[in-house]
N, C-alpha and C. Protein backbone atom coordinates (compact mmCIF):
# COMPACT_ATOMS: atom_id res chain seq x y z
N UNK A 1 39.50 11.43 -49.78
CA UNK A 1 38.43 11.25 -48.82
C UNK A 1 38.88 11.88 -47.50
N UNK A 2 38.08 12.91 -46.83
CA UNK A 2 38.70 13.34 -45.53
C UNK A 2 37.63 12.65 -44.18
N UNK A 3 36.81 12.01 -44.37
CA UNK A 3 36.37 11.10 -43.50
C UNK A 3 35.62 10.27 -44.11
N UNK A 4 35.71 8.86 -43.10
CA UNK A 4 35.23 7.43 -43.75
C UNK A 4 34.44 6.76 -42.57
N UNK A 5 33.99 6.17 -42.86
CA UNK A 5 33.22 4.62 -41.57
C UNK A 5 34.02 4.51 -40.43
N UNK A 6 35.39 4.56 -41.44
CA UNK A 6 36.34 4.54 -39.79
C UNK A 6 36.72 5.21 -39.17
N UNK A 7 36.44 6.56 -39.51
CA UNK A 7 36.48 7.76 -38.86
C UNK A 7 35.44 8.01 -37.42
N UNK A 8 34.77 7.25 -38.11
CA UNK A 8 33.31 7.48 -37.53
C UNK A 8 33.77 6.80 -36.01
N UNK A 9 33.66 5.23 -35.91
CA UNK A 9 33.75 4.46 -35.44
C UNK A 9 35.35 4.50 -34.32
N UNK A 10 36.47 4.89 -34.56
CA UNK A 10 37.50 5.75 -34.01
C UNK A 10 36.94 6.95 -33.15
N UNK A 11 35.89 7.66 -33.81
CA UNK A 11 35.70 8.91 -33.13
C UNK A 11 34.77 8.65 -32.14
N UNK A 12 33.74 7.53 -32.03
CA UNK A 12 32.89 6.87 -31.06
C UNK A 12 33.56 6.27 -29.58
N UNK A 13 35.20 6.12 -30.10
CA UNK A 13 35.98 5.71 -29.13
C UNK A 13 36.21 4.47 -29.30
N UNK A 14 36.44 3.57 -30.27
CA UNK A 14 36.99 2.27 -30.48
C UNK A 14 38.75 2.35 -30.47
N UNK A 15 39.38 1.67 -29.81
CA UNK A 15 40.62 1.76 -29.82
C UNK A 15 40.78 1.09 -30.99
N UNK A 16 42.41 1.49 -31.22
CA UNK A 16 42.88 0.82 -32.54
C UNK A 16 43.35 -0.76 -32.07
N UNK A 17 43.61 -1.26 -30.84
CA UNK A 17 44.10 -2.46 -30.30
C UNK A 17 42.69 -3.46 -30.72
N UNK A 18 41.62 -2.98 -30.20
CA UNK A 18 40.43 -3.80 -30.52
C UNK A 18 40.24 -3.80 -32.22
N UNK A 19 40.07 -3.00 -32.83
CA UNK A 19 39.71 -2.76 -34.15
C UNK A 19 40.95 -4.28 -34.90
N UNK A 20 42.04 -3.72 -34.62
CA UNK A 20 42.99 -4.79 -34.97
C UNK A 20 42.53 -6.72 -34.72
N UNK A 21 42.24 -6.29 -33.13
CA UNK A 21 41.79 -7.87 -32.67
C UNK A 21 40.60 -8.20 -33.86
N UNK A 22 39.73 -7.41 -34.14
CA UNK A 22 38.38 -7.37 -34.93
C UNK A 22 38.91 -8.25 -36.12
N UNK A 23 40.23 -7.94 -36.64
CA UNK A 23 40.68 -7.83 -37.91
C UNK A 23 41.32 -9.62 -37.80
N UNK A 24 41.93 -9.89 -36.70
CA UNK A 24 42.83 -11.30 -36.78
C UNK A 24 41.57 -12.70 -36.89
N UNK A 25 40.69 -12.63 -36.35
CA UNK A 25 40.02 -13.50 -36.64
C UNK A 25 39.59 -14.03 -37.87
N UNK A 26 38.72 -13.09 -39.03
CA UNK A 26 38.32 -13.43 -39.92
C UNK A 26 40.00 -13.74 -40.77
N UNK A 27 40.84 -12.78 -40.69
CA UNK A 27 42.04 -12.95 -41.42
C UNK A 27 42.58 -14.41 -41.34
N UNK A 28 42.87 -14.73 -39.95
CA UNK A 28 43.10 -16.36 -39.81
C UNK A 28 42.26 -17.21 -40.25
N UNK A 29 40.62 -17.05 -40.42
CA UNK A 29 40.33 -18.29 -40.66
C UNK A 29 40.53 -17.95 -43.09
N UNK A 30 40.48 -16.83 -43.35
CA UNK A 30 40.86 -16.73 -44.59
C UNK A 30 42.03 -17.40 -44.86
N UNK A 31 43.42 -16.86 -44.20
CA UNK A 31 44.48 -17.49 -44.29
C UNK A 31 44.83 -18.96 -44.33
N UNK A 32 44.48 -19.33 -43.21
CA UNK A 32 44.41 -20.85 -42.98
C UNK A 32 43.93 -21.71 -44.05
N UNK A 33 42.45 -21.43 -45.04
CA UNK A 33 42.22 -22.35 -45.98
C UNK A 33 42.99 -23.01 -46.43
N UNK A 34 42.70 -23.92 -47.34
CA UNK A 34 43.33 -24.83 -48.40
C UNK A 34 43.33 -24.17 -49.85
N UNK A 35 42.27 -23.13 -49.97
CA UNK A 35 41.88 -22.34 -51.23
C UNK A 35 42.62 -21.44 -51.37
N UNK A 36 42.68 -21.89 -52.88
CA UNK A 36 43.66 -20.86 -53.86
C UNK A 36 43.71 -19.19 -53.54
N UNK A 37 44.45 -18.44 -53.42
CA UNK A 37 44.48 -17.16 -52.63
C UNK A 37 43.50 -16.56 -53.54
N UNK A 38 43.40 -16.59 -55.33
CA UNK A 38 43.03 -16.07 -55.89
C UNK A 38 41.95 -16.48 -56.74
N UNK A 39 40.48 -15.78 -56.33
CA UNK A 39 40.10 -16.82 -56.97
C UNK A 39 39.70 -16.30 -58.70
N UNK A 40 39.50 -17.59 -59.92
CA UNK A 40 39.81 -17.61 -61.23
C UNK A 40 39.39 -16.66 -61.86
N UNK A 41 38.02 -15.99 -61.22
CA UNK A 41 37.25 -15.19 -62.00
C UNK A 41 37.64 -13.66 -61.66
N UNK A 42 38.45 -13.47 -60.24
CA UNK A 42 39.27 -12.05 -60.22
C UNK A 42 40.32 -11.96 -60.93
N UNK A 43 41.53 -13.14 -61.05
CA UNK A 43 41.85 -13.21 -62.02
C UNK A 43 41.98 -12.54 -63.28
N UNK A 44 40.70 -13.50 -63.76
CA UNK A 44 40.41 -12.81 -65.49
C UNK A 44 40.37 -11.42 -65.53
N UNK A 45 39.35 -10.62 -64.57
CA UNK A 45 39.33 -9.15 -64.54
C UNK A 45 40.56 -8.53 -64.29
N UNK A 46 41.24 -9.18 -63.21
CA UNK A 46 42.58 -8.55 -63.28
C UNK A 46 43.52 -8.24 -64.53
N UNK A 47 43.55 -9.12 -65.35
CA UNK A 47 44.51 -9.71 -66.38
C UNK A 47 44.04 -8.55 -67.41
N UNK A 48 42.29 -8.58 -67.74
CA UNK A 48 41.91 -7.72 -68.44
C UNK A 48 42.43 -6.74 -67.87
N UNK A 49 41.98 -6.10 -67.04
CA UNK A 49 42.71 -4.19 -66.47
C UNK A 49 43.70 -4.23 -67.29
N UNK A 50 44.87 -5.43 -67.19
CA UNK A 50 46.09 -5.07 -67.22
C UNK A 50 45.96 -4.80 -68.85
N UNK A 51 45.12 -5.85 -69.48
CA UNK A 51 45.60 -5.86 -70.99
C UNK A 51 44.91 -4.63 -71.72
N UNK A 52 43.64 -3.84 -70.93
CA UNK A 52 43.15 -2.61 -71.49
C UNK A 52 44.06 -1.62 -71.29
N UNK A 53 44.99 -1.69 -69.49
CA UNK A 53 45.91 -0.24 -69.52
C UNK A 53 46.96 -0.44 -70.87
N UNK A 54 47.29 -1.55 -70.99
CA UNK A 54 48.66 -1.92 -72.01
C UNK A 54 48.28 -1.42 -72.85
N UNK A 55 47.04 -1.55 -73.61
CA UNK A 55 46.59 -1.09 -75.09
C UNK A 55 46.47 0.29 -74.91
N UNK A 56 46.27 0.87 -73.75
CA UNK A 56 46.53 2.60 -73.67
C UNK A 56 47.62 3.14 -74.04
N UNK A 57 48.51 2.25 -73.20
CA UNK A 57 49.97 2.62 -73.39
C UNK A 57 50.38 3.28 -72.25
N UNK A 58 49.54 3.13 -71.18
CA UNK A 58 50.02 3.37 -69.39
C UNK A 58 51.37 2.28 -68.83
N UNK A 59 51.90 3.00 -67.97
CA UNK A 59 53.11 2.38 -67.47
C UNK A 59 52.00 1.71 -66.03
N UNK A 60 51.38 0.47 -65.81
CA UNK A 60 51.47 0.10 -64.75
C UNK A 60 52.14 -0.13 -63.49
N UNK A 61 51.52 0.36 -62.22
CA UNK A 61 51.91 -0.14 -61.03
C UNK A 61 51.51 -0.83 -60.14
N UNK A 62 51.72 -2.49 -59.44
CA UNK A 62 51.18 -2.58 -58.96
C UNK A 62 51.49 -2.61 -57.33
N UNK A 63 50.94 -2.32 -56.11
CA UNK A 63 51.34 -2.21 -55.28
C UNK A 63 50.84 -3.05 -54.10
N UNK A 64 51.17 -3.83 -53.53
CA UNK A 64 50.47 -4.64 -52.07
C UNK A 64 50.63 -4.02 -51.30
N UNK A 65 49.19 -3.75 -50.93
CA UNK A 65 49.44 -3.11 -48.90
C UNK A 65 49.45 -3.61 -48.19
N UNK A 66 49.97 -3.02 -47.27
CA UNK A 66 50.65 -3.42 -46.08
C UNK A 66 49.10 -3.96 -44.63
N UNK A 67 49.56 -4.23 -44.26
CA UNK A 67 48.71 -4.85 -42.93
C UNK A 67 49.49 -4.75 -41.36
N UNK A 68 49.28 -4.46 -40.67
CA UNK A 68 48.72 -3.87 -39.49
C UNK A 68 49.83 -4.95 -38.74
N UNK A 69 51.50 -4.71 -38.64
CA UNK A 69 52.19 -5.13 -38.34
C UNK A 69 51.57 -6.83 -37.14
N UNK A 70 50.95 -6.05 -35.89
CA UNK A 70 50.23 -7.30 -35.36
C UNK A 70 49.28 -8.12 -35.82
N UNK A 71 48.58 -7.70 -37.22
CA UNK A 71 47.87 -8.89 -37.65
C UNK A 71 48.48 -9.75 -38.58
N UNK A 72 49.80 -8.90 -39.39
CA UNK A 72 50.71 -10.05 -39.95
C UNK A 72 51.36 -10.61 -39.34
N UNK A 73 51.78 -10.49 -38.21
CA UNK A 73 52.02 -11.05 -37.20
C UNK A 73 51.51 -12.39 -36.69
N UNK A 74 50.19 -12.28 -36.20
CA UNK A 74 48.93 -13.48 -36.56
C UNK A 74 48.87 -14.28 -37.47
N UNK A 75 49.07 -13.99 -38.84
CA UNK A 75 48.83 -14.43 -39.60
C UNK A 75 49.71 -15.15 -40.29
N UNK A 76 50.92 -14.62 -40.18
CA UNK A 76 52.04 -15.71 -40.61
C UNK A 76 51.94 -16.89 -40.82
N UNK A 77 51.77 -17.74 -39.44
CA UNK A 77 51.83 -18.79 -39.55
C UNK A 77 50.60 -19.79 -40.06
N UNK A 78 49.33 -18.87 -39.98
CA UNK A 78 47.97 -19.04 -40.53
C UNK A 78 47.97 -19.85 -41.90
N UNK A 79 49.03 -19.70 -42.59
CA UNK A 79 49.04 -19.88 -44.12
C UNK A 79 48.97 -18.50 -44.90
N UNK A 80 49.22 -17.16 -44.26
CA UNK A 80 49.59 -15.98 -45.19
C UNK A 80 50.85 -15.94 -46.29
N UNK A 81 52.02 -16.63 -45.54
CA UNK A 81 52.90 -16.88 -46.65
C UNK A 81 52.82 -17.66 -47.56
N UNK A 82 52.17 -18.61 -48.03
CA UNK A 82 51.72 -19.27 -49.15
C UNK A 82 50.75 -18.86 -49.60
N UNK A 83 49.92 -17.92 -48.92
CA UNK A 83 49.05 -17.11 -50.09
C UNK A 83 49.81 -16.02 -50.58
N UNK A 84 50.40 -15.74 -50.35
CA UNK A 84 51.17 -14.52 -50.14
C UNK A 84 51.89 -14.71 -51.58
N UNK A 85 52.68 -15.47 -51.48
CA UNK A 85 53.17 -16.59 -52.60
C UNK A 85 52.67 -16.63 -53.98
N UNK A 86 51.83 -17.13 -53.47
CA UNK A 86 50.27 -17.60 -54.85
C UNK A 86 50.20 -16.23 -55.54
N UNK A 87 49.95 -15.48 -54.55
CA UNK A 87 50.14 -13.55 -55.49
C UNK A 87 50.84 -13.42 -56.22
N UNK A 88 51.94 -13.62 -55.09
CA UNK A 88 53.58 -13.04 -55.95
C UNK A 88 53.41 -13.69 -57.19
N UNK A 89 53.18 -15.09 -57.86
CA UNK A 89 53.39 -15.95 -58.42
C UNK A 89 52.21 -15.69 -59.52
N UNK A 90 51.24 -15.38 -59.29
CA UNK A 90 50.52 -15.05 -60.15
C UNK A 90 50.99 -13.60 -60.99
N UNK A 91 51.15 -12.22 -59.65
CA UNK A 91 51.65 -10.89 -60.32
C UNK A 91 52.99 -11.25 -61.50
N UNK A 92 53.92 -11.79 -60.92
CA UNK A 92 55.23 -12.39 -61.51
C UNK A 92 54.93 -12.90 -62.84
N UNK A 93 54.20 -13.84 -63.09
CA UNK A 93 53.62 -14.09 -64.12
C UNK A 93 53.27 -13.19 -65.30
N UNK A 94 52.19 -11.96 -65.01
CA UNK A 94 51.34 -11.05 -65.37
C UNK A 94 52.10 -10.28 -65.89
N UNK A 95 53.63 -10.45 -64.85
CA UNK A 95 54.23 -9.12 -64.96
C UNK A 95 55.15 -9.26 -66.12
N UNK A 96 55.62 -10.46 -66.60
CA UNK A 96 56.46 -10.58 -68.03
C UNK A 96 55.61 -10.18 -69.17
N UNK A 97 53.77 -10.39 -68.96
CA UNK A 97 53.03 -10.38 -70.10
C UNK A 97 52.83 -8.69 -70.34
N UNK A 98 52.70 -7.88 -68.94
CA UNK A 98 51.89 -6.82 -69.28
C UNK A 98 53.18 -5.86 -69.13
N UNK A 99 54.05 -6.08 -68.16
CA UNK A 99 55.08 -5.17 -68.03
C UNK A 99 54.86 -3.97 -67.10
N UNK A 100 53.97 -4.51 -66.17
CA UNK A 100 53.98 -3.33 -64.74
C UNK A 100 55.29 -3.67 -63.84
N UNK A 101 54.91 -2.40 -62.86
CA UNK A 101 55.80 -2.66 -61.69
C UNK A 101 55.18 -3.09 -60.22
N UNK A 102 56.00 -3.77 -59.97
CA UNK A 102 55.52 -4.64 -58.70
C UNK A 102 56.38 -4.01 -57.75
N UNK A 103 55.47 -3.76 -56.67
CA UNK A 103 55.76 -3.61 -55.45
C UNK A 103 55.37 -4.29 -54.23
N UNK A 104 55.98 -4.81 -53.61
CA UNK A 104 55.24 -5.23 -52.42
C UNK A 104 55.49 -4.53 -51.02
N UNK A 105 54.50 -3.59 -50.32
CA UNK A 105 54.19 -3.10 -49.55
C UNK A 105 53.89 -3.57 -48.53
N UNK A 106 53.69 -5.44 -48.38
CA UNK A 106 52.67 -5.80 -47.14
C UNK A 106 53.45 -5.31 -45.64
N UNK A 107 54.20 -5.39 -45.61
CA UNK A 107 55.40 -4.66 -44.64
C UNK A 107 55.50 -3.04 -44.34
N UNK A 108 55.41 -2.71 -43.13
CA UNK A 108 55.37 -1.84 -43.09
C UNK A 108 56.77 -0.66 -43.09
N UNK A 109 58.13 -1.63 -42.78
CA UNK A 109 59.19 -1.18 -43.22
C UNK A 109 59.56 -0.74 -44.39
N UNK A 110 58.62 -1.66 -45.55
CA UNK A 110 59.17 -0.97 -47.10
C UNK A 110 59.32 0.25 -47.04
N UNK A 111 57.82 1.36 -46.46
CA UNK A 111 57.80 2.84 -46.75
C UNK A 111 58.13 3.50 -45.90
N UNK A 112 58.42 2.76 -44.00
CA UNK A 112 58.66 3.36 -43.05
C UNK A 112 57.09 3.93 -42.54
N UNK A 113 56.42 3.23 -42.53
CA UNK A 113 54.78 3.10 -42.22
C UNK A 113 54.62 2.99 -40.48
N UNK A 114 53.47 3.82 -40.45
CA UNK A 114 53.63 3.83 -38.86
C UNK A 114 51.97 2.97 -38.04
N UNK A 115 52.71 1.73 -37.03
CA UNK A 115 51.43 0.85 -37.13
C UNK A 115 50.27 1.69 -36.52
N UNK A 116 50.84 2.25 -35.76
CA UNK A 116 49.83 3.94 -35.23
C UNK A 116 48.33 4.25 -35.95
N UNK A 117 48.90 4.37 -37.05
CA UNK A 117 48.17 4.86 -38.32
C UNK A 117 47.66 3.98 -39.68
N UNK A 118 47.01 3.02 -38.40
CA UNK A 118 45.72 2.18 -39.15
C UNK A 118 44.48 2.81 -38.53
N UNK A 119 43.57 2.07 -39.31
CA UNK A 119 42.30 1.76 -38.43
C UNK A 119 42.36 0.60 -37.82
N UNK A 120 42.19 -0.62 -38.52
CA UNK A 120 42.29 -2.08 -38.58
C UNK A 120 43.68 -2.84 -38.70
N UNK A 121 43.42 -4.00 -38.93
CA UNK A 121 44.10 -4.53 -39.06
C UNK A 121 44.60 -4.90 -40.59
N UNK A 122 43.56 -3.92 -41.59
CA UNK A 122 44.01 -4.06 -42.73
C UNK A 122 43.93 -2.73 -43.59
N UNK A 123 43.40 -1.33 -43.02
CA UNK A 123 43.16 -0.30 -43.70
C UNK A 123 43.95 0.95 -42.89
N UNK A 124 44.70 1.52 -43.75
CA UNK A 124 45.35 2.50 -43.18
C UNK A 124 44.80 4.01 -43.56
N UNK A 125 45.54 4.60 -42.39
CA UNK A 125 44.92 5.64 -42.13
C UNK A 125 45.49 7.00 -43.50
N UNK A 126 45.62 8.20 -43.33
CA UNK A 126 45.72 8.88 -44.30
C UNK A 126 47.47 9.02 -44.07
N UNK A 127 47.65 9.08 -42.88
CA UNK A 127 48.97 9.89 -42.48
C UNK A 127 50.06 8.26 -43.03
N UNK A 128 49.80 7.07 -42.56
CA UNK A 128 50.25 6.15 -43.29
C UNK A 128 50.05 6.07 -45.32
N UNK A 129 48.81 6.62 -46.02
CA UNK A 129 48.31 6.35 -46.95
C UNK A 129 49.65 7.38 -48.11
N UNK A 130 49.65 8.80 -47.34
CA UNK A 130 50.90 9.88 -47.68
C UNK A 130 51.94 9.35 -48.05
N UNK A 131 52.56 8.35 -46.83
CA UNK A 131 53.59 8.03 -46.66
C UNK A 131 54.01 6.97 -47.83
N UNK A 132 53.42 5.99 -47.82
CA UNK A 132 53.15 4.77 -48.77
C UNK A 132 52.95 5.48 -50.32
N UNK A 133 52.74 6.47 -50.19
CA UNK A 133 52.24 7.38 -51.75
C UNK A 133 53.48 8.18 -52.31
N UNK A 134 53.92 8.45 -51.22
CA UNK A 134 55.18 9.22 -51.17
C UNK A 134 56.26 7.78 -51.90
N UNK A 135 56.49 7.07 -50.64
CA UNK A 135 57.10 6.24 -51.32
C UNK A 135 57.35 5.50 -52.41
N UNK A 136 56.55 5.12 -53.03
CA UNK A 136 55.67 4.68 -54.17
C UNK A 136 56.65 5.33 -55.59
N UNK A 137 56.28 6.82 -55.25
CA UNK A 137 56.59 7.93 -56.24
C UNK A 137 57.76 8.24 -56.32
N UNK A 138 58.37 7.66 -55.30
CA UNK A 138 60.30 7.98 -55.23
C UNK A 138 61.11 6.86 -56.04
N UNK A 139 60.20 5.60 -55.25
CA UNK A 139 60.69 3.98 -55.93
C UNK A 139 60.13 4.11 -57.34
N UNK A 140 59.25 4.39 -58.01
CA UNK A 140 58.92 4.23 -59.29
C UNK A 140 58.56 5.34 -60.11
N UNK A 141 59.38 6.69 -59.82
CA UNK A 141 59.35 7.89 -60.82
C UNK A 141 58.80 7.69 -62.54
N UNK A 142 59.39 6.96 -63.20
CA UNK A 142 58.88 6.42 -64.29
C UNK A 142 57.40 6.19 -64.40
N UNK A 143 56.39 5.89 -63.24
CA UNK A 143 55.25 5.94 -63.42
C UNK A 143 54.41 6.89 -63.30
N UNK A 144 54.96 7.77 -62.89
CA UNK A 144 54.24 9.37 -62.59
C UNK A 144 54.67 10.55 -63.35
N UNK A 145 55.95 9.59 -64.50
CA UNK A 145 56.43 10.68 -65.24
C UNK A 145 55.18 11.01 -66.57
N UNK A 146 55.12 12.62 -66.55
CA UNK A 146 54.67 13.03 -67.77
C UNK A 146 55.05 13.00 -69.30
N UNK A 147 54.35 12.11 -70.35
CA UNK A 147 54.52 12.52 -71.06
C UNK A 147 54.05 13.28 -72.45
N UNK A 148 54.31 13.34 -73.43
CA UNK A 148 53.85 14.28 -74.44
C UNK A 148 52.26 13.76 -74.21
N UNK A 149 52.30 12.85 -74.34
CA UNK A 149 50.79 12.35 -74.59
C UNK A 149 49.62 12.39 -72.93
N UNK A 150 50.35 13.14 -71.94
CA UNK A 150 49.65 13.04 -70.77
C UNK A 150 48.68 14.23 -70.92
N UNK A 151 47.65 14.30 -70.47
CA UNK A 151 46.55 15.44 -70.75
C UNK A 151 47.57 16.18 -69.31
N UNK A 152 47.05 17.82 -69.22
CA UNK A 152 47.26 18.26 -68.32
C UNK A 152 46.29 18.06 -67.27
């Protein structure tokens, strides 16, 4: 994609400081709930993906993105780490049955991500998206490897 909504809205002159603020509100009152991070019926679809790529015979990856250093920031103490948790704990799970790779990205140190290069407080920009892609492909070569059976 070489331009998006948030292109738009950046190019109108919205700073990225506000766009972010935009982002901590709804995030905190998400975070904060009492409700399960995940709910049952994404789940199931999830589980399926996993059990249709398996029957392909694809090497899954899965990857968490990262968020907008100052809104995880915010959110910490919101109750993000126990949802956060609930993920891990669910992927962890998934991950003995289906046999992907887990990554967790929410950090922007994993890939060396630059907070610069968001829009929001939860969508990054392309020059971050590279980077994170790049990384991705270094940490888990095995998933991008070709084989006999890969179409060209």
């Amino acid at each position: 994609m070489l331009r998006n909504r948030y292109d738009i809205v950046e190019e109108r002159g919205r700073p990225l400081s506000r766009s972010v603020d935009g982002s901590i509100k709804p995030a905190f009152e998400r975070y904060a709930t009492t409700d399960a991070a995940l709910e049952s019926r994404s789940q199931r679809y999830f589980e399926r993906t996993l059990r249709l790529l398996s029957q392909m015979g694809t090497t899954q990856a899965v990857v968490l993105m990262p968020l907008h250093p100052r809104l995880l920031a915010a959110v910490r103490s919101a109750g993000w780490e126990e949802r956060h948790d609930e993920v891990m704990t669910f992927l962890t799970e998934l991950q003995g049955r289906y046999g992907f790779v887990l990554l967790d990205c929410s950090n922007l140190a994993t890939f060396k991500g630059d907070p610069k290069n968001f829009y929001d407080g939860f969508h990054v920009k392309q020059a971050n998206a590279r980077r994170l892609t790049r990384s991705v492909v270094v940490k888990l070569p095995a998933v991008f490897a070709e084989t006999a059976d890969t179409p060209p």
